[in-house]
C-alpha atoms as a PDB file:
ATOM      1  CA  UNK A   1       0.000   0.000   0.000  1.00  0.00           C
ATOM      2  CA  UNK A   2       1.266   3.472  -0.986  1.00  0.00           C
ATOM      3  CA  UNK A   3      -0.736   6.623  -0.477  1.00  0.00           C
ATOM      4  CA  UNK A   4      -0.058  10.031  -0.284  1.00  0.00           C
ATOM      5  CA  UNK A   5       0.248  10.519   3.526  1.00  0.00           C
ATOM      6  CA  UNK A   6       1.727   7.033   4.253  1.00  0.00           C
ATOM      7  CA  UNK A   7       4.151   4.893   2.323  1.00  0.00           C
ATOM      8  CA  UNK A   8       4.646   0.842   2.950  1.00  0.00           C
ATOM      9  CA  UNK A   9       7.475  -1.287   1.739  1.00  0.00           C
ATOM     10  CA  UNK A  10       8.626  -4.557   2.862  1.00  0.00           C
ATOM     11  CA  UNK A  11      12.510  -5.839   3.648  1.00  0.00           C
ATOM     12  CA  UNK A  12      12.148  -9.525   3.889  1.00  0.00           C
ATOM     13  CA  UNK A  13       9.395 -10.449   6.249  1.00  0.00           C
ATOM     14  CA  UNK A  14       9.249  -7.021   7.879  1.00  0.00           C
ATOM     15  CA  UNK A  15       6.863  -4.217   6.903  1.00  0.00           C
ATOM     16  CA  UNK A  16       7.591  -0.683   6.936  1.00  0.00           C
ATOM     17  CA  UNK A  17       5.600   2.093   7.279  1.00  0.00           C
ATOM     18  CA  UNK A  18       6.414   5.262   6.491  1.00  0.00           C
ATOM     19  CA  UNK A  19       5.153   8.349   7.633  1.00  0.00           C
ATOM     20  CA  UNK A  20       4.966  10.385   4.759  1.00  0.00           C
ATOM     21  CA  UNK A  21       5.156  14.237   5.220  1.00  0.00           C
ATOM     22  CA  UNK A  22       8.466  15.708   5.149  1.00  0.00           C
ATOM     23  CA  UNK A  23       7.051  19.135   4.141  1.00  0.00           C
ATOM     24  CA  UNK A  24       5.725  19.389   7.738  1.00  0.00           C
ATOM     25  CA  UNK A  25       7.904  17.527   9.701  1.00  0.00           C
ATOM     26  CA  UNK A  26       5.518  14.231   9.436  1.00  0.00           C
ATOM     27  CA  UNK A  27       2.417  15.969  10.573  1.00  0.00           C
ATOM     28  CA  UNK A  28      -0.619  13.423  11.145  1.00  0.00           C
ATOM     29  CA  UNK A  29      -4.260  13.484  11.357  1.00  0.00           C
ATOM     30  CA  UNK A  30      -7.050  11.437  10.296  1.00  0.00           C
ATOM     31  CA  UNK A  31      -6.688  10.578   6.654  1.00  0.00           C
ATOM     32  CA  UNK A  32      -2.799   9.011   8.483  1.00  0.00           C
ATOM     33  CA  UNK A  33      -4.829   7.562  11.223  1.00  0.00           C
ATOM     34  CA  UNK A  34      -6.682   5.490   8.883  1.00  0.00           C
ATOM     35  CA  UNK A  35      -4.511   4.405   6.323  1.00  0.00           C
ATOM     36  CA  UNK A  36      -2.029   2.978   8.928  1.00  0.00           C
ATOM     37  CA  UNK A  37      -5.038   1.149  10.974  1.00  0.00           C
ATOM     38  CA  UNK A  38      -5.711  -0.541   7.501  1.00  0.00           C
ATOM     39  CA  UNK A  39      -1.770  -1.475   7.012  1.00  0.00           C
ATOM     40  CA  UNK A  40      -1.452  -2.930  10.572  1.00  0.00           C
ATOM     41  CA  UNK A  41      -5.139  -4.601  10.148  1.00  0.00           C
ATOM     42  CA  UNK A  42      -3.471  -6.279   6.962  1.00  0.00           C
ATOM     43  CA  UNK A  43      -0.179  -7.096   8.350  1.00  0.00           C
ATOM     44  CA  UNK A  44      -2.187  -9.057  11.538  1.00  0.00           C
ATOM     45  CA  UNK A  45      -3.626 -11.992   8.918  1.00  0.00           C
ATOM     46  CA  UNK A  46      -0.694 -11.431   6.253  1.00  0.00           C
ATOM     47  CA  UNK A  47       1.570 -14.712   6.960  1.00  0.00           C
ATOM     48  CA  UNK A  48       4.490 -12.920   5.432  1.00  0.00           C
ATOM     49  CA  UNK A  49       4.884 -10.176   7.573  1.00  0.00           C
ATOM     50  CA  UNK A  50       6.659 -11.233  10.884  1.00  0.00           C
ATOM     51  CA  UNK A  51       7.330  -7.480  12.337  1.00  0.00           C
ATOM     52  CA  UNK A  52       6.395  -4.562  11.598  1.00  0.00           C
ATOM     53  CA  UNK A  53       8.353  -0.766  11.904  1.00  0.00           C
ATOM     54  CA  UNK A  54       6.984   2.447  11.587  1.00  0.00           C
ATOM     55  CA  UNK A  55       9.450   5.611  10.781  1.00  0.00           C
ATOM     56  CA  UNK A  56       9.011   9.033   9.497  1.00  0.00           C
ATOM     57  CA  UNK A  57      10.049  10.031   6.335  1.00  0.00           C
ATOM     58  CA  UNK A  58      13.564  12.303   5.893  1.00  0.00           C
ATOM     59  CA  UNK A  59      15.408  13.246   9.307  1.00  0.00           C
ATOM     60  CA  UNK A  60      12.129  13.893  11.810  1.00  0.00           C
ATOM     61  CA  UNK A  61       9.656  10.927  13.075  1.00  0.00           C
ATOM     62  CA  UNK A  62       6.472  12.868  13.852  1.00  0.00           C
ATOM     63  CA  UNK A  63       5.529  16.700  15.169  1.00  0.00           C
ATOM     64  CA  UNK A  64       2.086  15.321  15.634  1.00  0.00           C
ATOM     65  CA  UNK A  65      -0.832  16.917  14.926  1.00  0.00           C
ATOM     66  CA  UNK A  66      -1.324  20.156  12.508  1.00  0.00           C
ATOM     67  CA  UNK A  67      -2.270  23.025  14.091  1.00  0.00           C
ATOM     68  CA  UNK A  68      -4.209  24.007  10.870  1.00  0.00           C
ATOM     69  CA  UNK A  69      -6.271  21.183  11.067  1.00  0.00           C
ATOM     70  CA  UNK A  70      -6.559  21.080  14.747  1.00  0.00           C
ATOM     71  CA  UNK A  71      -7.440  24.978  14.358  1.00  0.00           C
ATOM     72  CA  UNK A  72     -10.098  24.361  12.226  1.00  0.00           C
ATOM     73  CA  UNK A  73     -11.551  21.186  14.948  1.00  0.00           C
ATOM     74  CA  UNK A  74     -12.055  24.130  17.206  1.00  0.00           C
ATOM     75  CA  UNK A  75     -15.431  24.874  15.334  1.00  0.00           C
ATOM     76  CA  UNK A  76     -17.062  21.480  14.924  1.00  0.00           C
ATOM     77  CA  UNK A  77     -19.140  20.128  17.470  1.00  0.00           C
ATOM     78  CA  UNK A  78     -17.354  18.184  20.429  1.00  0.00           C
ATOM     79  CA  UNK A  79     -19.245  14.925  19.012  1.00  0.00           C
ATOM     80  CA  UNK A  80     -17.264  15.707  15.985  1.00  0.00           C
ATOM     81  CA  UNK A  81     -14.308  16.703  17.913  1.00  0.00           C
ATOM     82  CA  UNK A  82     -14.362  13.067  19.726  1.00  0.00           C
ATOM     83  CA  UNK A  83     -14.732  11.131  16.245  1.00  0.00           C
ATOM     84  CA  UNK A  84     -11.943  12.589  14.592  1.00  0.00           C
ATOM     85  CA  UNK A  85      -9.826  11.564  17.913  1.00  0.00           C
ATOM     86  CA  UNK A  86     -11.120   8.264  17.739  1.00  0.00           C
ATOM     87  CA  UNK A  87      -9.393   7.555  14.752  1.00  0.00           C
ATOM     88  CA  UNK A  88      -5.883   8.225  16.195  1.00  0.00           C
ATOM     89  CA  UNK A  89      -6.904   6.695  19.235  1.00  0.00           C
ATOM     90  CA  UNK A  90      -8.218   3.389  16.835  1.00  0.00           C
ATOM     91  CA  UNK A  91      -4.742   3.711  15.409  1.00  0.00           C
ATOM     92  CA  UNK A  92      -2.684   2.849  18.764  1.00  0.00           C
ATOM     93  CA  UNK A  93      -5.139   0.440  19.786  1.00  0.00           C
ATOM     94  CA  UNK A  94      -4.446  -1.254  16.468  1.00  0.00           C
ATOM     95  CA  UNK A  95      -0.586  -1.232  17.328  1.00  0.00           C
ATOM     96  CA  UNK A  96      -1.233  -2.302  20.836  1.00  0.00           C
ATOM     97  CA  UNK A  97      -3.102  -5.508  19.706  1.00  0.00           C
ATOM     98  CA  UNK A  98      -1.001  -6.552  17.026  1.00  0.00           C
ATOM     99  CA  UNK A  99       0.145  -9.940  17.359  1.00  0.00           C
ATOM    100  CA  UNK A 100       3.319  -8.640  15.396  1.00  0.00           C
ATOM    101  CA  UNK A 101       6.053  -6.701  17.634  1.00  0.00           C
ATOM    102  CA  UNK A 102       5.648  -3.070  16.315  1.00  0.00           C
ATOM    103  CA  UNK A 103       8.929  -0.774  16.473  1.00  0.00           C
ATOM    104  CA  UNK A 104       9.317   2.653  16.103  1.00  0.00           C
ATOM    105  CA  UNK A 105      12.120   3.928  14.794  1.00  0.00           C
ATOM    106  CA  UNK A 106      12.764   7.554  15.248  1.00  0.00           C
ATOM    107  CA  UNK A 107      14.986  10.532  13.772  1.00  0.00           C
ATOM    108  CA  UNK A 108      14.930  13.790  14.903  1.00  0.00           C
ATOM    109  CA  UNK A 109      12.036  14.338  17.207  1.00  0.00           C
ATOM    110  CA  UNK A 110       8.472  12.967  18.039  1.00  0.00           C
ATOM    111  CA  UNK A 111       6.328  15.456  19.562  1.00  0.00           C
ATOM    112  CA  UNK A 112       2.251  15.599  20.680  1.00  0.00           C
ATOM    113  CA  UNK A 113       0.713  13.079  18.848  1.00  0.00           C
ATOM    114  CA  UNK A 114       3.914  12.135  17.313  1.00  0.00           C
ATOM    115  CA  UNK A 115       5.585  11.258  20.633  1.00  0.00           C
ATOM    116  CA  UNK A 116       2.088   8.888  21.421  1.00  0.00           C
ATOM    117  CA  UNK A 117       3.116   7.336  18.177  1.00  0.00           C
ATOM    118  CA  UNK A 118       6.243   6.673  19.432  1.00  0.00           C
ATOM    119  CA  UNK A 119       5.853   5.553  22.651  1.00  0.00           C
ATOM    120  CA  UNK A 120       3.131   2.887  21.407  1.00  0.00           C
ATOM    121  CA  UNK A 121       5.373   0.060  19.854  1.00  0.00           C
ATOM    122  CA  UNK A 122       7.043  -2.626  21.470  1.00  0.00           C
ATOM    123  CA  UNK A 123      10.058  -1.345  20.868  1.00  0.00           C
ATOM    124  CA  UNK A 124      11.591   1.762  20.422  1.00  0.00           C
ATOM    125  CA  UNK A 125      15.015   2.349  18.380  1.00  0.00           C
ATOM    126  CA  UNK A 126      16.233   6.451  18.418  1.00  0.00           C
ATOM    127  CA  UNK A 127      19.114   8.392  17.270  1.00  0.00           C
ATOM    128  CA  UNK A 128      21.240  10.129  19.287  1.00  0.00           C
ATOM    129  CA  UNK A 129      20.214  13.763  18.898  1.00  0.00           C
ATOM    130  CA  UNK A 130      16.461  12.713  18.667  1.00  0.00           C
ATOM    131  CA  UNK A 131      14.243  14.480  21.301  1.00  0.00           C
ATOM    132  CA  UNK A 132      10.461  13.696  22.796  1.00  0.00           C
ATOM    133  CA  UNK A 133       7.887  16.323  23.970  1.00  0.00           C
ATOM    134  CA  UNK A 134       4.729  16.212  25.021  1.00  0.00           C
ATOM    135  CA  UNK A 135       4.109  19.295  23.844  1.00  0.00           C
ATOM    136  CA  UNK A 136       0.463  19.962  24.027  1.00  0.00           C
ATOM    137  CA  UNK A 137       0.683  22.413  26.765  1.00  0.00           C
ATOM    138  CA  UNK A 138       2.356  25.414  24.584  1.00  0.00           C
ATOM    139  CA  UNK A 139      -1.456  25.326  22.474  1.00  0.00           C
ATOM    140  CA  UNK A 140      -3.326  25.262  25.331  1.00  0.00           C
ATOM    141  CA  UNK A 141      -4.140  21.426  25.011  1.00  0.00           C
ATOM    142  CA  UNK A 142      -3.908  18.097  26.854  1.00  0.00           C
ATOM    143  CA  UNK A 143      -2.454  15.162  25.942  1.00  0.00           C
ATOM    144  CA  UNK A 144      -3.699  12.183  23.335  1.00  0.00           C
ATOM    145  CA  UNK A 145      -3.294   9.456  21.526  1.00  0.00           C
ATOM    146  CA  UNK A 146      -2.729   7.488  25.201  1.00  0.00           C
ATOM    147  CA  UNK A 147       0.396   9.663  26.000  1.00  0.00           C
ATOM    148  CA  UNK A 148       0.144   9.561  29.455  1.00  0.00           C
ATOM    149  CA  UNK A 149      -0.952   5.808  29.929  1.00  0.00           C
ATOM    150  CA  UNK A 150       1.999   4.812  27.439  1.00  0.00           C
ATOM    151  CA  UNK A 151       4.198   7.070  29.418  1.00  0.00           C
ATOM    152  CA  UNK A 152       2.985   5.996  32.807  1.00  0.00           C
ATOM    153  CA  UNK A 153       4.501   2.321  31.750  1.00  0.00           C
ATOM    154  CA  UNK A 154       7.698   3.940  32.202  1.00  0.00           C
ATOM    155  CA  UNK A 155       8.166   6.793  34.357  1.00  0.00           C
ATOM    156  CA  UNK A 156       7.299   7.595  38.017  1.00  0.00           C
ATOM    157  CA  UNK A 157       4.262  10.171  37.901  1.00  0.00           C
ATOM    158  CA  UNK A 158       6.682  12.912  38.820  1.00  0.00           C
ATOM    159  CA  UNK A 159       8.308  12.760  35.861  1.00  0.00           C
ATOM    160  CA  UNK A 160       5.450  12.362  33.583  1.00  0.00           C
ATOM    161  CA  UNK A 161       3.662  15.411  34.820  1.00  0.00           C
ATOM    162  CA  UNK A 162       7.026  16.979  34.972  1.00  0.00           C
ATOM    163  CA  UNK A 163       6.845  16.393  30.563  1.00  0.00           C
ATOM    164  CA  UNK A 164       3.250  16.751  30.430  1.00  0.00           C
ATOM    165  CA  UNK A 165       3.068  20.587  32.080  1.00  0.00           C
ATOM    166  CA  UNK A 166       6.311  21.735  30.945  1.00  0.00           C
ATOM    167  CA  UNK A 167       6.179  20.507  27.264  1.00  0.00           C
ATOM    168  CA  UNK A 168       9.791  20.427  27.589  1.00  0.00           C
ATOM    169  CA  UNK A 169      12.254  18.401  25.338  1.00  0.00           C
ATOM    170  CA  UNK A 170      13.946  15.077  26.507  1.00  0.00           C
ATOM    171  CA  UNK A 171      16.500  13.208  24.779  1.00  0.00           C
ATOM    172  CA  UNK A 172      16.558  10.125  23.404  1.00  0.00           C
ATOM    173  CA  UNK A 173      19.907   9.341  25.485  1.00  0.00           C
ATOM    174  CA  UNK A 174      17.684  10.534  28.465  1.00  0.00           C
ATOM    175  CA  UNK A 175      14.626   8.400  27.285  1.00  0.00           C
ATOM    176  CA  UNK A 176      17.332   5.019  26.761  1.00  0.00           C
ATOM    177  CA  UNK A 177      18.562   5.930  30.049  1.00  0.00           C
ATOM    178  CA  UNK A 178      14.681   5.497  31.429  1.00  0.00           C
ATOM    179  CA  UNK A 179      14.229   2.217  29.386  1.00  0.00           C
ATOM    180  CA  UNK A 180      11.673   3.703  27.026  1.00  0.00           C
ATOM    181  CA  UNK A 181      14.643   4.156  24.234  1.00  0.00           C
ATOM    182  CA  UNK A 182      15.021   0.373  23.649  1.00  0.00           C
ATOM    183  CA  UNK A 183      18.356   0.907  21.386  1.00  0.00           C
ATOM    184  CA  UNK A 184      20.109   4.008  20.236  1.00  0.00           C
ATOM    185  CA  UNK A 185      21.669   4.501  17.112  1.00  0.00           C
ATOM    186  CA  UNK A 186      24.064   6.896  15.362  1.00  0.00           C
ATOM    187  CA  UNK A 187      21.996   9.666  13.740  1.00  0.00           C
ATOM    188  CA  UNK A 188      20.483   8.678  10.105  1.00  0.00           C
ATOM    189  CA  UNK A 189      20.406   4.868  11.558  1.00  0.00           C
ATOM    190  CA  UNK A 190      17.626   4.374  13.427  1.00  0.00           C
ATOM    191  CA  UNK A 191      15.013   3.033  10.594  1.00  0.00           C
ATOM    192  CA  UNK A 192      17.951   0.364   9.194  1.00  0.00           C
ATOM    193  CA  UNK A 193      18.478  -0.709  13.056  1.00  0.00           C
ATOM    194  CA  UNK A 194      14.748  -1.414  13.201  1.00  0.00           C
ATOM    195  CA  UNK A 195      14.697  -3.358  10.720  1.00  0.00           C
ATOM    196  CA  UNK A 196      17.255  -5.643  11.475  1.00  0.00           C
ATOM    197  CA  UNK A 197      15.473  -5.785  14.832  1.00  0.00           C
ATOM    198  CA  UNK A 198      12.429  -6.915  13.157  1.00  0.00           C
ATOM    199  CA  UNK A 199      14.258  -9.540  10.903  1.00  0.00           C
ATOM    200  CA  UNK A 200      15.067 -11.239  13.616  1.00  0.00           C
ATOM    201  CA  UNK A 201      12.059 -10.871  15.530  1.00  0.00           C
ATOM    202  CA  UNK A 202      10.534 -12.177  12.778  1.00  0.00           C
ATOM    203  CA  UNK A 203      12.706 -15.634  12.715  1.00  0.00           C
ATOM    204  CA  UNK A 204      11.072 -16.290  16.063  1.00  0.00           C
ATOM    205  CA  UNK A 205       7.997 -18.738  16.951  1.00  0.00           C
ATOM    206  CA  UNK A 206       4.962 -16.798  15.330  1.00  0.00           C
ATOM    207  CA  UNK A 207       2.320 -17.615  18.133  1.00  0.00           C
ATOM    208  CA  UNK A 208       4.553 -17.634  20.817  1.00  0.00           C
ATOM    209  CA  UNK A 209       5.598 -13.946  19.940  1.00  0.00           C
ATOM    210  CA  UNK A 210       1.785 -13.151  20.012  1.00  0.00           C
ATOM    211  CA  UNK A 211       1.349 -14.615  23.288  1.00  0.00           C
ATOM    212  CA  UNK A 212       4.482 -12.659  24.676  1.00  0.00           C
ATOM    213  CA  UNK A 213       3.547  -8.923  23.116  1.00  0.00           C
ATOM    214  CA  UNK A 214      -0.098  -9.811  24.984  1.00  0.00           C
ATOM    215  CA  UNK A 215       1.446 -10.503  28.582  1.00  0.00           C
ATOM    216  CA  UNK A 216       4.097  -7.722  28.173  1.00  0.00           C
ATOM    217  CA  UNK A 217       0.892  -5.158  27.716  1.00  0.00           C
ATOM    218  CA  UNK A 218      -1.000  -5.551  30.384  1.00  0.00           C
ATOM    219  CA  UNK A 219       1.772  -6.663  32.696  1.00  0.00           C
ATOM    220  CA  UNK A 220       2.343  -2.731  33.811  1.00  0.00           C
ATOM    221  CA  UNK A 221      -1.047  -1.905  34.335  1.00  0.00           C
ATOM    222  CA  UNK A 222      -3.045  -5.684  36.003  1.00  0.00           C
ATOM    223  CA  UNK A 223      -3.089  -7.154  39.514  1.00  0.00           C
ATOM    224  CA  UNK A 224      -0.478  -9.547  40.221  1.00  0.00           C
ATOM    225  CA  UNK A 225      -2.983 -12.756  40.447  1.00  0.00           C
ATOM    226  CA  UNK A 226      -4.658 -11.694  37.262  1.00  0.00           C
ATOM    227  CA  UNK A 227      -1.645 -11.453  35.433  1.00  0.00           C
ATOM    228  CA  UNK A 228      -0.468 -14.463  36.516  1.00  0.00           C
ATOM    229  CA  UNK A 229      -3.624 -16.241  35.597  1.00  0.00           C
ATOM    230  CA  UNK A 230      -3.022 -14.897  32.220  1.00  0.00           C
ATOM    231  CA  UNK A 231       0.288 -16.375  32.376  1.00  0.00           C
ATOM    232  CA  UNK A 232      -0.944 -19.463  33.154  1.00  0.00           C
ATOM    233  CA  UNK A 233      -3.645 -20.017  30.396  1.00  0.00           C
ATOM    234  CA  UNK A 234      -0.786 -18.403  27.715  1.00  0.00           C
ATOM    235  CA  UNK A 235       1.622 -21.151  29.187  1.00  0.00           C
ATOM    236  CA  UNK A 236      -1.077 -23.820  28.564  1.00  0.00           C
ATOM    237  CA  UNK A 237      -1.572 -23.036  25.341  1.00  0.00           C
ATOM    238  CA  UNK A 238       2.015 -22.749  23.928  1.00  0.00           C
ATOM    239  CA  UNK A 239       2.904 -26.391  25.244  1.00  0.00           C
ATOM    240  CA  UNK A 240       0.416 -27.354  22.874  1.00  0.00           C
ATOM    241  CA  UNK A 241       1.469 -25.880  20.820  1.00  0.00           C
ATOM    242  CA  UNK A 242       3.511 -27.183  17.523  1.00  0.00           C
ATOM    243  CA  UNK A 243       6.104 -24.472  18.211  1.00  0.00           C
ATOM    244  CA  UNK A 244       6.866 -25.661  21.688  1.00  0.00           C
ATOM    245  CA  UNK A 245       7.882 -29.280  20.317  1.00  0.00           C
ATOM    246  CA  UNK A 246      10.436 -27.822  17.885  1.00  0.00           C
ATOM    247  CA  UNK A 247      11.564 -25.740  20.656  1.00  0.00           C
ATOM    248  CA  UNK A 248      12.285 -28.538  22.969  1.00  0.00           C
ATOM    249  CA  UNK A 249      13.625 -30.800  20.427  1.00  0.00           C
ATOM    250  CA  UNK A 250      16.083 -28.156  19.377  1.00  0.00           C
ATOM    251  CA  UNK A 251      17.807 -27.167  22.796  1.00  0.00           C
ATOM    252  CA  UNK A 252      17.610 -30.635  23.664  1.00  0.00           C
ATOM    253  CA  UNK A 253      19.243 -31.777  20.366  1.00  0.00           C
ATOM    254  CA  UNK A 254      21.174 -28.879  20.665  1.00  0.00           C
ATOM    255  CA  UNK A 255      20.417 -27.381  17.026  1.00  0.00           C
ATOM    256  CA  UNK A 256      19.131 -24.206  16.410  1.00  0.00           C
ATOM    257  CA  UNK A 257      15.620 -23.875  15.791  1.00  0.00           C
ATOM    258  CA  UNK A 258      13.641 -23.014  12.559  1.00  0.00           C
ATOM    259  CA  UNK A 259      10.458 -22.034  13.469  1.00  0.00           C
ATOM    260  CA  UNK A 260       9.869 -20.464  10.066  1.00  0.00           C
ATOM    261  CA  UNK A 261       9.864 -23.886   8.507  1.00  0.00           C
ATOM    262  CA  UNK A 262       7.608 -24.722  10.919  1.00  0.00           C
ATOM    263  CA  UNK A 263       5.479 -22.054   9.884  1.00  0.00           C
ATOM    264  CA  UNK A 264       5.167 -22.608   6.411  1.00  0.00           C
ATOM    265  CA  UNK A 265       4.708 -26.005   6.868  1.00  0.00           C
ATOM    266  CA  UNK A 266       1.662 -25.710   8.451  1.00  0.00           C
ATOM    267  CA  UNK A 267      -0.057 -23.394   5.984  1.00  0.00           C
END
């Protein structure tokens, strides 16, 4: 899928999606909103894709949403108001269910809805000089797009009202330094170190993956007993499953597993 506002490609079993407005530092809004639910609706059933990364186009991930457009939401009703919000909100649900690990992969900066964006993969690859702000403040608006939820995973509240008020800047080296920045990368690498992140993500047991992504979202935010009840049934189900037996049989034989045979095997 290519459109004006997003552009996908694929390297080997991992999809790309970029965001594709250079002009305005990779401004989004609802025409982006939808086109990338569709792409991640179509990766979920697509047996070829095993990962999927979403970067910005040239050398800035996101600056969220335009303040043209979000101008002009000030005079539709706040019915319409919601519905327009619930297609970026649709978006990061989307990401947050996929049963494909999702990384971002940012350059430059990711602010307002941009740094929601951001903060919703799995995993999170940035350059070096790339900065986050939540920067909703400086237009006299809140936050969206689950900021503070998907910030709230990793940051005591003090700090995330600290971002949220302020609509300061904080680096990437800060935000690896916090655990949100999974890897960093020399700047103008972050999309290629994605990838290879999803390549091999992608060699990895397909269900087993899904099962994973699912515990690792709700593990910040459930009860202890309820998680672990979740654990259990996932546990249950992947020994089994298929995977599980090539698993065993390879670190008992001592071989290295090839769950991607196993995978197209079955279909």
């Amino acid at each position: 899928m290519t459109t004006d506002v997003i552009l996908a490609r694929t390297e080997g079993a991992v999809l790309v999606l970029t965001i594709n407005n250079p002009a305005t530092r990779n401004s989004i809004g609802p025409e982006f909103f939808q086109a990338a639910s569709e792409a991640l609706a179509g990766a979920t059933g697509d047996p070829a894709v095993g990962a999927v990364v979403i970067a910005g186009a040239g050398d800035f991930f996101s600056s969220g949403g335009n303040l043209n457009q979000l101008a002009a939401t000030r005079e539709i009703t706040p019915e319409a108001r919601r519905a327009r919000l619930e297609l970026l909100h649709g978006l990061i649900r989307e990401i947050r269910r996929s049963p494909k690990p999702v990384i971002t992969a940012v350059e430059g900066g990711a602010t307002g809805a941009g740094m929601s964006l951001a903060l919703s993969g799995d995993l999170m690859v940035a350059a070096r000089n790339a900065f986050f702000a939540a920067s909703y403040v400086k237009a006299g608006l809140t936050p969206d797009g689950g900021l503070t939820a998907l910030l709230a995973e990793s940051v005591p509240r003090q700090l995330l009202t600290q971002i949220c008020l302020t609509g300061e800047r904080v680096s990437a080296e800060r935000m690896h330094a916090l655990g949100v920045v999974t890897t960093l990368t020399e700047p103008g690498r972050a999309e290629a170190a994605a990838i290879e992140m999803g390549r091999q993500l992608a060699q990895g047991p397909e269900r087993a993956t899904g099962r994973i992504l699912d515990l690792c979202r709700t593990a910040p935010v459930l009860p202890l007993e309820e998680q672990m009840d979740r654990e259990a049934r996932s546990m249950v189900a992947s020994l089994g499953d298929p995977e599980a037996a090539e698993g065993i049989a390879a670190v008992l034989g001592r071989r290295s597993t090839d769950f991607v045979f196993l995978r197209r095997s079955a279909r």
